[in-house]
N, C-alpha and C. Protein backbone atom coordinates (compact mmCIF):
# COMPACT_ATOMS: atom_id res chain seq x y z
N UNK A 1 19.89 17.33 11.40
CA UNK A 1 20.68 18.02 12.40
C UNK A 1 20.89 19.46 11.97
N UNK A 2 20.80 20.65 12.73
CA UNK A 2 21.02 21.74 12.35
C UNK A 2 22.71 21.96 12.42
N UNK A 3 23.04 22.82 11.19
CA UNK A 3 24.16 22.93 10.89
C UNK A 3 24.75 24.28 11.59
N UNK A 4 25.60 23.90 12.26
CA UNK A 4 26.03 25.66 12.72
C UNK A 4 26.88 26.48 11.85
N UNK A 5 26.19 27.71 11.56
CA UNK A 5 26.85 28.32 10.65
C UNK A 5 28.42 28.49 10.78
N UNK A 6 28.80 28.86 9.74
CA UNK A 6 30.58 28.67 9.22
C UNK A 6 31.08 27.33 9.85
N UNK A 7 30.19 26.16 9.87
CA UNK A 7 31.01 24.94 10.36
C UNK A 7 31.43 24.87 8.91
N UNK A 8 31.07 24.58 8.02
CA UNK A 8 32.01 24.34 6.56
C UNK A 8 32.61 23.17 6.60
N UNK A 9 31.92 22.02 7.59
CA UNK A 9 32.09 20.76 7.03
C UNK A 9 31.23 19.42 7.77
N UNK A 10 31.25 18.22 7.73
CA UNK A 10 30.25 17.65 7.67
C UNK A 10 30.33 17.54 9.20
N UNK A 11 29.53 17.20 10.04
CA UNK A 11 29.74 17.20 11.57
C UNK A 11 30.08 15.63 12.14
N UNK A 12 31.32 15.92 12.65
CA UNK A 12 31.65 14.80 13.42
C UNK A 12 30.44 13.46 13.80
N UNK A 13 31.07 12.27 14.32
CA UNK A 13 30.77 11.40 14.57
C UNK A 13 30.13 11.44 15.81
N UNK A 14 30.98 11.87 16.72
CA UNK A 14 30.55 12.65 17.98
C UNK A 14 29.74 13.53 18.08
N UNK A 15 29.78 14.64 16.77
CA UNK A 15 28.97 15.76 17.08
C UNK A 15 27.77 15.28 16.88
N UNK A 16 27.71 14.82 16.10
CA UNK A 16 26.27 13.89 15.15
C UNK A 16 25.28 12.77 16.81
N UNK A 17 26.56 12.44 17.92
CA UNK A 17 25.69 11.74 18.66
C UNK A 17 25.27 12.42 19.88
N UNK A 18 25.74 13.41 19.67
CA UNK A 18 25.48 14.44 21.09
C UNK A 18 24.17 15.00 20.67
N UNK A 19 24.23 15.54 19.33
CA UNK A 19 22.93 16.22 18.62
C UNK A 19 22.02 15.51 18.93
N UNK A 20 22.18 13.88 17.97
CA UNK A 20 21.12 13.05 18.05
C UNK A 20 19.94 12.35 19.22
N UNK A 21 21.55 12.64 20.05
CA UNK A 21 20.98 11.66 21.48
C UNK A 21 21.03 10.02 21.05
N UNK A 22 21.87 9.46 20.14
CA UNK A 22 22.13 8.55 19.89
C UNK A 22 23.42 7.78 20.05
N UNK A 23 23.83 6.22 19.66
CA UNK A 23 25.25 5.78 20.82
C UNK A 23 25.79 5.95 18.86
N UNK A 24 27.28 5.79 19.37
CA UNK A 24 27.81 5.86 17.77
C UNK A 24 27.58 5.02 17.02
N UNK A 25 27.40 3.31 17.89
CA UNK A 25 27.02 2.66 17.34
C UNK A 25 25.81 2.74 15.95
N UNK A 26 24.85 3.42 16.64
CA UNK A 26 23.58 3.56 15.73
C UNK A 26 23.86 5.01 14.66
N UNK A 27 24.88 5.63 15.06
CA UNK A 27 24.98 6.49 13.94
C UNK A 27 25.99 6.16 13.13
N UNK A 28 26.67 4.96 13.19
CA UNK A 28 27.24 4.39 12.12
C UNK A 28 27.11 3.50 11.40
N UNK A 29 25.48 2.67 11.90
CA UNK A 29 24.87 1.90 10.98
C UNK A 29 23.98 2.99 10.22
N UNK A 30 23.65 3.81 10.88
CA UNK A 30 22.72 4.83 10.09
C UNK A 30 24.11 5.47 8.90
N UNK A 31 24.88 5.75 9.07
CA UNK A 31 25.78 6.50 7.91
C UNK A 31 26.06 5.00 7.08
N UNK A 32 26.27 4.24 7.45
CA UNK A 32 26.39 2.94 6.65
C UNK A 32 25.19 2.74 5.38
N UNK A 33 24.18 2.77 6.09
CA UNK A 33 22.62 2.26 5.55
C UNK A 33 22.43 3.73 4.58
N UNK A 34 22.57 4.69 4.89
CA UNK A 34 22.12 5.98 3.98
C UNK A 34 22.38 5.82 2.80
N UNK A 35 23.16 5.53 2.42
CA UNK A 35 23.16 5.31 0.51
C UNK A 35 22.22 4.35 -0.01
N UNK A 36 21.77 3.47 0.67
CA UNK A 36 20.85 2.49 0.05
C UNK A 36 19.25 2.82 -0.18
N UNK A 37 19.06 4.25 0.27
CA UNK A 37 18.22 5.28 0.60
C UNK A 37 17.84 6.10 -0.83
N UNK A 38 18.34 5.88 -2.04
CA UNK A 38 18.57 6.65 -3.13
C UNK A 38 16.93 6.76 -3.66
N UNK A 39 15.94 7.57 -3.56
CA UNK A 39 14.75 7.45 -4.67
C UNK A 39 15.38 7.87 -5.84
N UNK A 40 14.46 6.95 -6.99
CA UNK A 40 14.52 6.91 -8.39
C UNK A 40 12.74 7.58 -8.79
N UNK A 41 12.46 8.08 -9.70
CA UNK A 41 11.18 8.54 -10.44
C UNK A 41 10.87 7.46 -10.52
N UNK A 42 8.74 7.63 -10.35
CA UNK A 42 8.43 6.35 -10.95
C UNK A 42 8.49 6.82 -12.62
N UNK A 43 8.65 7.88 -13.43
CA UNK A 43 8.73 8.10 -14.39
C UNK A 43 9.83 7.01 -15.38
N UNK A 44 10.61 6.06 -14.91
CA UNK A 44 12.01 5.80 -15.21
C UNK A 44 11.63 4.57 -15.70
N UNK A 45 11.56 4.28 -17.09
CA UNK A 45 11.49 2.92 -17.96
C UNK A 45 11.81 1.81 -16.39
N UNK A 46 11.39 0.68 -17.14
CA UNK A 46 11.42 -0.71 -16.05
C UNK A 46 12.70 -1.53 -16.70
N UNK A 47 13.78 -1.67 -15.90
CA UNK A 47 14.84 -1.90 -16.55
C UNK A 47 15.71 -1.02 -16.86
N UNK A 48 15.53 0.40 -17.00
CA UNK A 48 16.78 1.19 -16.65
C UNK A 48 17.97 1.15 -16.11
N UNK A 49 19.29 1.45 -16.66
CA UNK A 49 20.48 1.04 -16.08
C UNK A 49 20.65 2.74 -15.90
N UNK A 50 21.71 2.69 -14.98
CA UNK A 50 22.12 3.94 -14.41
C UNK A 50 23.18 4.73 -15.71
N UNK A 51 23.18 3.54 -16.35
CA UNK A 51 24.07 4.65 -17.79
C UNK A 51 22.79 5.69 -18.64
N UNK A 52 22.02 5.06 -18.40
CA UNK A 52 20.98 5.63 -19.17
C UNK A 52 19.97 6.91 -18.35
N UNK A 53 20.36 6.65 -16.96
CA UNK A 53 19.93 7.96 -16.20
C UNK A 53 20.77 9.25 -15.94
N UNK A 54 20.04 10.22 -15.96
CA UNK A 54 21.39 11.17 -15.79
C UNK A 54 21.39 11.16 -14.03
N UNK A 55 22.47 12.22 -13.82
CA UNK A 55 22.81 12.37 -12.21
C UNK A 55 21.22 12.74 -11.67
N UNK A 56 20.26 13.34 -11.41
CA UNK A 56 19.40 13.65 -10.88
C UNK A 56 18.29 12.03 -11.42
N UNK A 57 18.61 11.30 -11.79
CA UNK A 57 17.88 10.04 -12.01
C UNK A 57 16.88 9.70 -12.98
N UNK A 58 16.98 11.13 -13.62
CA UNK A 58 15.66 10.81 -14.87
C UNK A 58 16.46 10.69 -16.08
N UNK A 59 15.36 10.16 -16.65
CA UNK A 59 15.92 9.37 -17.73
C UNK A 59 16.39 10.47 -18.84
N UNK A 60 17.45 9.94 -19.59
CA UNK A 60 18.32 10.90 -20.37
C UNK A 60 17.85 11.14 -21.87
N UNK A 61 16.72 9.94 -22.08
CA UNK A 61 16.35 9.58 -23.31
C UNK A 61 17.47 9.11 -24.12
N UNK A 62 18.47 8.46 -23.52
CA UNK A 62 19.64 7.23 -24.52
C UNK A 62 19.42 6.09 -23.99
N UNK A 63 19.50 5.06 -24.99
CA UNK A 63 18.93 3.98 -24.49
C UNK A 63 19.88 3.37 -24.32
N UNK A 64 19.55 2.38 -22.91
CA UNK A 64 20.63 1.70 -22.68
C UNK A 64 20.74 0.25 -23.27
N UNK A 65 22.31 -0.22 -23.19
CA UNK A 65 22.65 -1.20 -23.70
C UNK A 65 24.22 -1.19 -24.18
């Protein structure tokens, strides 16, 4: 969605379905579902715990446990 300048914050529920052309319904399973959306590197040991990744998801080189 394009952001209108000096909005300075996230756009409504409403604004988000007028933009979209979508019912709220579907833009609140869509805001629901978005976090489950996270890519990880395929660079990232098999078994990696998130203590052992830093914030951007690559690995920190501490091993976890």
């Amino acid at each position: 969605m394009r952001r209108e300048p000096g909005l300075g914050r996230r756009p409504s529920r409403a604004e988000l379905t007028a933009e979209l052309h979508l019912t709220e319904e579907e833009v609140s399973e869509g805001q629901l579902a978005a976090p489950g959306y996270a890519a990880r590197s395929l660079d990232i040991p098999a078994g990696a715990d998130d203590a052992a990744l830093g914030q951007d998801g690559a690995a920190t080189g501490r091993a976890s446990g």
